[in-house]
Protein backbone atom coordinates (compact mmCIF):
# COMPACT_ATOMS: atom_id res chain seq x y z
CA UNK A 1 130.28 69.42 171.70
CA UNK A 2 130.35 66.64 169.10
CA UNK A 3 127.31 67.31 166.36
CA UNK A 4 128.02 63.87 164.34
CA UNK A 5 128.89 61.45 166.89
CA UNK A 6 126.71 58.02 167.14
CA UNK A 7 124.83 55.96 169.78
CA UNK A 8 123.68 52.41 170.28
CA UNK A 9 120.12 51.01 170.06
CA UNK A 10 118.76 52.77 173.63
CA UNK A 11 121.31 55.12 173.84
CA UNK A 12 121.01 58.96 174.49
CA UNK A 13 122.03 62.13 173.62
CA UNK A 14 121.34 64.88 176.04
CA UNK A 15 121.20 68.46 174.52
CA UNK A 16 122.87 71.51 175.91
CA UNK A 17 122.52 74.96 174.57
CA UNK A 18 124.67 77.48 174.62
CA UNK A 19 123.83 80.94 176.74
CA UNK A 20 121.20 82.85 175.52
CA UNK A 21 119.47 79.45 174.28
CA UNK A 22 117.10 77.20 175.64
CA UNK A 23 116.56 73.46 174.26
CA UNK A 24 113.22 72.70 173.05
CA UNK A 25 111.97 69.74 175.19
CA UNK A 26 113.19 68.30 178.30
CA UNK A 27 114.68 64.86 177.93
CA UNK A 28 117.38 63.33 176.46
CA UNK A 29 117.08 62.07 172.94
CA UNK A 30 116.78 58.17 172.74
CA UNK A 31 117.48 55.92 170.12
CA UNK A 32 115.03 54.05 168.64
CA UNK A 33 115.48 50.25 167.01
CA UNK A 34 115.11 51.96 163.63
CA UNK A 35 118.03 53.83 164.48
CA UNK A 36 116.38 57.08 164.47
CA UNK A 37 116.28 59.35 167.61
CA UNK A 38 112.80 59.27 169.40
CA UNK A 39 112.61 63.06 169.49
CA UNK A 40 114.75 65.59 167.59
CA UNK A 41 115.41 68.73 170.23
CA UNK A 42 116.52 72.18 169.24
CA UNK A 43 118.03 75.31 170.49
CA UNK A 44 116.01 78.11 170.52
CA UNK A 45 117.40 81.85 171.45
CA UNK A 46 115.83 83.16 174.31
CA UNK A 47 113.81 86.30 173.74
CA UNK A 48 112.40 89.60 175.91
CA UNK A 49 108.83 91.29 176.21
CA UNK A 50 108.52 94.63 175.07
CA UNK A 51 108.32 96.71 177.67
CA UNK A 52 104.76 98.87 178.36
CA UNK A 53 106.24 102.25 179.35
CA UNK A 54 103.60 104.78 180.44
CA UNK A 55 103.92 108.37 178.50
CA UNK A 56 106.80 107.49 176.60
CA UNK A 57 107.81 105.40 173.26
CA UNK A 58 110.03 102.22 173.01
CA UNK A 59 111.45 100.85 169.70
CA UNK A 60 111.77 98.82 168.10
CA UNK A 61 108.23 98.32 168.07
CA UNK A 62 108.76 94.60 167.92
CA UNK A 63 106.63 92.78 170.27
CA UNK A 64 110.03 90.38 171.64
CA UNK A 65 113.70 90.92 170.90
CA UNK A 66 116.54 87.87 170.81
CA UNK A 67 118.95 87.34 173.85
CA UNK A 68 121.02 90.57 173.59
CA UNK A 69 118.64 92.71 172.08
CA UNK A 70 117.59 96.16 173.49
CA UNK A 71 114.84 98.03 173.31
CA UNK A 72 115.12 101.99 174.05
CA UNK A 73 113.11 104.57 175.44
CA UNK A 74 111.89 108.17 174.09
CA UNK A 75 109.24 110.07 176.79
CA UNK A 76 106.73 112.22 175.62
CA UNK A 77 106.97 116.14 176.11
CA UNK A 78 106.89 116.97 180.25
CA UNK A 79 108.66 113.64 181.04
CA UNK A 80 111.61 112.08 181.89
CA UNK A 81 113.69 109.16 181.35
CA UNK A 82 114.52 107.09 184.65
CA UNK A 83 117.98 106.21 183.62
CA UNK A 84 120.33 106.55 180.59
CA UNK A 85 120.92 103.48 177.92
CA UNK A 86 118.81 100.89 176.81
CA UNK A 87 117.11 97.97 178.05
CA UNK A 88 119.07 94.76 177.00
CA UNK A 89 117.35 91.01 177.02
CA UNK A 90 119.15 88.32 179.57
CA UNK A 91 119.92 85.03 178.98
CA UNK A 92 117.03 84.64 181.56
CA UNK A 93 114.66 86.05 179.51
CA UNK A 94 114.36 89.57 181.43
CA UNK A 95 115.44 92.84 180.54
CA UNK A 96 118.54 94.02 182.83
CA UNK A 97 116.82 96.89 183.45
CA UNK A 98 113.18 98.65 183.00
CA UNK A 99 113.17 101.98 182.11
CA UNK A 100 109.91 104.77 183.28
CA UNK A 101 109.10 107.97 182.12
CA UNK A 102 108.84 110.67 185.12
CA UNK A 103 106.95 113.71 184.97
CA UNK A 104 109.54 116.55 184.92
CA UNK A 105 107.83 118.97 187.44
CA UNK A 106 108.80 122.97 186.81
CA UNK A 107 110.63 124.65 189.48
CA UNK A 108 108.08 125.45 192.38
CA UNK A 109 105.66 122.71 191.20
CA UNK A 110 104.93 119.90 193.92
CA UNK A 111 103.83 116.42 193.30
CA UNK A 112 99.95 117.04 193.85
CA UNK A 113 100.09 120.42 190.79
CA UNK A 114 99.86 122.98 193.07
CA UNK A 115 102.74 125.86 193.05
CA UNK A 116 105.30 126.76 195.69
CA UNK A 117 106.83 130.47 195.71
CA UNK A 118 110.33 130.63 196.55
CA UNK A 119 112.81 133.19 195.99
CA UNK A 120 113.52 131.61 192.51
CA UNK A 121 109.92 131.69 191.36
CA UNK A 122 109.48 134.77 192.86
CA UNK A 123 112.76 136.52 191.13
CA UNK A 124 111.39 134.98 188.03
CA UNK A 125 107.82 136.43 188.07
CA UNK A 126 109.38 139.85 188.71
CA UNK A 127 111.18 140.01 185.52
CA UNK A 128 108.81 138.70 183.41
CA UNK A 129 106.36 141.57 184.64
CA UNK A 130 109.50 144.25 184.27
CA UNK A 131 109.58 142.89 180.77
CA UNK A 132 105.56 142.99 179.85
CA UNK A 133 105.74 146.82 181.29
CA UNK A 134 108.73 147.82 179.41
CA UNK A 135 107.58 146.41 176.12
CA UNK A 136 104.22 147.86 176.95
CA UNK A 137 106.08 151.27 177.54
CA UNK A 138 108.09 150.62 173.95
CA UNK A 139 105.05 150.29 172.50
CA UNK A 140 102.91 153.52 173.84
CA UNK A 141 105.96 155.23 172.80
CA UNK A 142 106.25 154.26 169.32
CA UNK A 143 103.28 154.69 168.60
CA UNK A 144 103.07 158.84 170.08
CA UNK A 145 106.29 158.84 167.99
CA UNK A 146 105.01 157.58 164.74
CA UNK A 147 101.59 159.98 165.32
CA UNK A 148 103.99 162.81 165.81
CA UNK A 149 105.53 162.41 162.73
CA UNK A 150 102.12 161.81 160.44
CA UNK A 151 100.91 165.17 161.78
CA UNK A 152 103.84 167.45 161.81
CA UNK A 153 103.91 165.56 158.07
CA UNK A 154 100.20 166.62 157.58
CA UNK A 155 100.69 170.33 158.63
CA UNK A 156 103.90 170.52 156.55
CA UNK A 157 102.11 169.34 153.12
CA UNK A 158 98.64 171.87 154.02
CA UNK A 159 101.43 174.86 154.38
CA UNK A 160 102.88 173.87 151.11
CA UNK A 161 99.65 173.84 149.78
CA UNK A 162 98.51 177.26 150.88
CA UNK A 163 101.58 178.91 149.92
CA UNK A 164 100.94 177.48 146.29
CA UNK A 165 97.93 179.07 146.32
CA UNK A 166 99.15 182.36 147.58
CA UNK A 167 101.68 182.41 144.52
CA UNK A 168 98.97 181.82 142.21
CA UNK A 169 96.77 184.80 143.08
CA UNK A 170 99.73 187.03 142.72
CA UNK A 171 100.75 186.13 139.04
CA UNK A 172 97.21 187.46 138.45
């Protein structure tokens, strides 16, 4: 496109911008008998709205980003992304895609919160009961163990004692 080209008096120049860009005002651009243009029109890059994502984070925190811009997504703890990459701003002015942030449920949970057993969650509950009794069964032990030794080391130091004092009435 020719920038320094000229017109006549009433003559026009009719502005097109390139992708990603949207001219000011509609109209061509007339000129006057001062030989100025009626109107001067620009080009302005087309920009996104940030995206309001429920239980999640998007950056840049910007409130609009330019024609080819993206904006990500980070969910908060318990939630999931909807789909990998990031948003990216159109030439239209919309985001290719819109991302949401899913509750992850845990194996066995349905939709409404309440619980499901299946072999999985039941397998699962079994060992982590096995484990809670053993390490309960650790710990009674250690602890009979570790008594046993303080009193067997009790009885030991009173016979020492009483033997010392059996040597000391003899040298008398």
């Amino acid at each position: 496109m020719r920038h320094d080209a000229t017109v006549d008096y009433e003559g026009t120049y009719t502005v097109t911008c390139d992708l990603g860009h949207t001219v000011s005002a509609a109209g061509p651009m007339t000129c006057g008998p001062d030989e100025d243009l009626d109107v001067t029109h620009t080009c302005d890059i087309n920009t996104c709205d940030k995206p309001t994502i429920n239980d999640g984070t998007v950056s840049p925190s910007t409130a609009t980003v330019d024609y080819l811009g993206t904006y990500t997504v980070v969910c908060d703890t318990g939630h999931t992304v909807s789909a990998a990459g990031v948003m990216t701003c159109q030439e239209d002015e919309t985001l290719d895609v819109t991302h949401t942030c899913d509750k992850t449920e845990a194996p066995g949970e349905e939709d409404d919160g309440t619980w499901v057993i299946t072999s999985t969650t039941l397998h699962i509950w079994i060992i982590a009961q096995a484990v809670i009794v053993i390490g309960f069964i650790l710990g009674v032990v250690t602890t009979i163990v570790v008594t046993n030794k303080i009193a067997r080391k009790a009885r030991a130091d009173n016979a020492q004692e009483d033997n010392e004092g059996i040597y000391a009435d003899m040298e008398l």
